[in-house]
Protein backbone atom coordinates (compact mmCIF):
# COMPACT_ATOMS: atom_id res chain seq x y z
CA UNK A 1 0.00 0.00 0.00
CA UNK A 2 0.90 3.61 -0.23
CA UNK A 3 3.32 5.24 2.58
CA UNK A 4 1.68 8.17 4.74
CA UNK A 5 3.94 11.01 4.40
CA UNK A 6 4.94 14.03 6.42
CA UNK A 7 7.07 16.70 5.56
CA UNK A 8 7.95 19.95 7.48
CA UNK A 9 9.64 22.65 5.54
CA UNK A 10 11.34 25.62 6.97
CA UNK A 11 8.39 27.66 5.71
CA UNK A 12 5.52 25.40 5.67
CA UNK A 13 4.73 21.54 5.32
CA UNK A 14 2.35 18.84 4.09
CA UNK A 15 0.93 15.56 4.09
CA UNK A 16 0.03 12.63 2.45
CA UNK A 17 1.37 9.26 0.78
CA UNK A 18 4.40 8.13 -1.53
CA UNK A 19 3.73 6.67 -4.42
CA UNK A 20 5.25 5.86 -7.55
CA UNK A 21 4.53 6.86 -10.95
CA UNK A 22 6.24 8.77 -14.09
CA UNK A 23 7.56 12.23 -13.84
CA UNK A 24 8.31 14.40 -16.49
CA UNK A 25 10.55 17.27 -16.08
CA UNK A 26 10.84 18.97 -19.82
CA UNK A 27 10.37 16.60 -22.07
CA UNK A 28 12.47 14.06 -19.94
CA UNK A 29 10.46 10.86 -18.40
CA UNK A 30 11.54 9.11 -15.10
CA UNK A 31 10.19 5.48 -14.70
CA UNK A 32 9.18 4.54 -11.26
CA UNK A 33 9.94 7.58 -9.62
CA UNK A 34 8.73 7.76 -5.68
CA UNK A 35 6.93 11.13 -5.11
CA UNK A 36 4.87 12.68 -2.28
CA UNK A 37 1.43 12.86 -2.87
CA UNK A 38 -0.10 15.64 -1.36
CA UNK A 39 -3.05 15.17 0.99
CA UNK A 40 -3.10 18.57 2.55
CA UNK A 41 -0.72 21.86 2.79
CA UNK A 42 0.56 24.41 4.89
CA UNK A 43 -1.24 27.87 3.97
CA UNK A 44 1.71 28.86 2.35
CA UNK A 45 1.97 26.14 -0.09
CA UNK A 46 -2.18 25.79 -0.48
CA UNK A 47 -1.77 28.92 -2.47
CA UNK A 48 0.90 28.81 -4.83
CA UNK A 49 -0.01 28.47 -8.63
CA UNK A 50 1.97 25.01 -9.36
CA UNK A 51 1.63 21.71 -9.80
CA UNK A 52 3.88 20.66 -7.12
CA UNK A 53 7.52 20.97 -5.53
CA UNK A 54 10.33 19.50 -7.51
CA UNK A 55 12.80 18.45 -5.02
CA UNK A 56 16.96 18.76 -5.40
CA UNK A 57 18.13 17.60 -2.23
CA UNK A 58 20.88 15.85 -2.32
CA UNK A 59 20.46 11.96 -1.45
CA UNK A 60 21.68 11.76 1.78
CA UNK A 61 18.61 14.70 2.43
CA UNK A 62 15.63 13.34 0.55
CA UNK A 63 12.53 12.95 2.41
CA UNK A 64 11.91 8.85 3.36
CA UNK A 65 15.31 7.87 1.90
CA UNK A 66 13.54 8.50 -1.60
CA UNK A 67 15.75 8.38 -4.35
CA UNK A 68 16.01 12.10 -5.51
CA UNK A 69 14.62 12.87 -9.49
CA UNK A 70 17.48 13.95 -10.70
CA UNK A 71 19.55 10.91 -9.16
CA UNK A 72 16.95 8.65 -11.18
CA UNK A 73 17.54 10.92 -14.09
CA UNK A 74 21.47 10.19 -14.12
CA UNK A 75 20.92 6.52 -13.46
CA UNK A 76 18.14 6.12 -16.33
CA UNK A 77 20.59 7.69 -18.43
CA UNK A 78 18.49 10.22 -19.46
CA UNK A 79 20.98 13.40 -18.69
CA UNK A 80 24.03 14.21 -21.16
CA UNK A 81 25.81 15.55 -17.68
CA UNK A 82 25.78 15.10 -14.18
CA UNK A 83 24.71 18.36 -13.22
CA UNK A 84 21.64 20.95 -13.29
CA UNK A 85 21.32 24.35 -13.37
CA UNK A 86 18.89 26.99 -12.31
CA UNK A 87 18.07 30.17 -13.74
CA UNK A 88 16.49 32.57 -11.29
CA UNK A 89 14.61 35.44 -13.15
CA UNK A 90 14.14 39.18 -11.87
CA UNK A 91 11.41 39.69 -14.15
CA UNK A 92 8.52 37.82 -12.83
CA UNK A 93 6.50 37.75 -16.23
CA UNK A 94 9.63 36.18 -17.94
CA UNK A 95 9.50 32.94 -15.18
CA UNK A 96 12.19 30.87 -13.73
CA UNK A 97 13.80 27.81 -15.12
CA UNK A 98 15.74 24.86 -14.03
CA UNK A 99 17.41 22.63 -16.60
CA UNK A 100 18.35 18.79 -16.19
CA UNK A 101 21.65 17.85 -17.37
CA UNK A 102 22.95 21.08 -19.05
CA UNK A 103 23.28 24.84 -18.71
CA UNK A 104 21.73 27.47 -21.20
CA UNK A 105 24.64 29.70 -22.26
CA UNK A 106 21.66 32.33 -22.31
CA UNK A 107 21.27 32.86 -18.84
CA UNK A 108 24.85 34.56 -18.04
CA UNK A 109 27.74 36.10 -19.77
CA UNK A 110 31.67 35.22 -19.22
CA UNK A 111 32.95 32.39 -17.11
CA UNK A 112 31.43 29.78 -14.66
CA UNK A 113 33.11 29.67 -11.51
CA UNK A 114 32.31 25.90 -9.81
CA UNK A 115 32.23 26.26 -6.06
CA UNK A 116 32.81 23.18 -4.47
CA UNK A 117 30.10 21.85 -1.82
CA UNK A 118 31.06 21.98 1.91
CA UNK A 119 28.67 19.22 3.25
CA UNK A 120 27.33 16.00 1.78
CA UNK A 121 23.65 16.99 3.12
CA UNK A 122 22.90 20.26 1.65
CA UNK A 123 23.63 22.09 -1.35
CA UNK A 124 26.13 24.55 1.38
CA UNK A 125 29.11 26.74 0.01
CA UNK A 126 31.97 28.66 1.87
CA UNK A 127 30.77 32.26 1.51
CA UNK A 128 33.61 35.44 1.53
CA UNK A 129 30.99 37.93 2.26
CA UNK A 130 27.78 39.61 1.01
CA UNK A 131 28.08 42.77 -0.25
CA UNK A 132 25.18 44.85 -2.02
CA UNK A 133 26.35 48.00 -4.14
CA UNK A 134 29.99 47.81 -2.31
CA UNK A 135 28.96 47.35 0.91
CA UNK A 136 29.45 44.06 2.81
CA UNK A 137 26.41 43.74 4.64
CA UNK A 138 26.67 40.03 6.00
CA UNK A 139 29.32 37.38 6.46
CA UNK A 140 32.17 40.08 6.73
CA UNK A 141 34.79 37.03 8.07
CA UNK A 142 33.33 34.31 5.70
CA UNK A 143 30.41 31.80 6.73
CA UNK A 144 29.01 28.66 5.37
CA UNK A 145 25.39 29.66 2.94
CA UNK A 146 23.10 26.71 1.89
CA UNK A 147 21.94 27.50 -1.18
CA UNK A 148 17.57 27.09 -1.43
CA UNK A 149 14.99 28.49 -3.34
């Protein structure tokens, strides 16, 4: 039978069941991919206009020891690369995207600059410092940022 499910966010959380069933993310299928079927949601989720959350932890983070998308993606062989990238709009109308298993040379100009992770749980960086229009307004002496949408 299906497995009840219960998920707290940092803002919000739901309920309801895993199951299994085919996901498609862009024009790319995963068989037998374990999702969380929503029952019921936090007010702040109740309202947004999707479909659902896509998760991107990393494995050793995923809800129920589920086997992550994008893990099921690279082991269906169904990505050209091992990596996915996420292009965060500031013009609301023009929407957000995130790409499996490439990078659109669209979304930025000059070099990438890979950043190594500094945990095996989240998706966490060493930071310098933030700084907004010159001034460093955070992390003066360097902290660790996890990087979430």
């Amino acid at each position: 039978g299906d497995q009840p499910l219960s998920i707290q966010y940092a803002a919000g959380s739901m309920t309801g069941y895993l199951g299994s069933d085919i996901v498609e993310v862009r024009r790319i299928s995963v068989n037998n991919q374990v999702c969380g079927f929503s029952d019921s949601e936090a007010l702040l989720h109740a309202h947004m206009h999707a479909d659902g959350i896509l998760g991107l932890a990393l494995q050793s983070n995923a809800s129920d020891d589920v086997v992550p998308v994008f893990d099921n993606m690279i082991s269906q062989h169904l990505v050209s690369q091992t990596l996915f990238s996420v292009y965060l709009s500031s013009n609301s109308q023009q929407g957000n995207e995130v790409l499996s298993g490439g990078i659109d040379s669209n979304y930025y100009t000059g070099q990438i600059t890979w950043i190594p992770l500094t945990s095996a749980t989240y998706w966490q960086i060493k930071m310098d410092s933030v700084t907004i229009n010159g001034q460093t307004v955070a992390c003066s002496d360097g902290c660790e940022a996890i990087i979430d949408n």
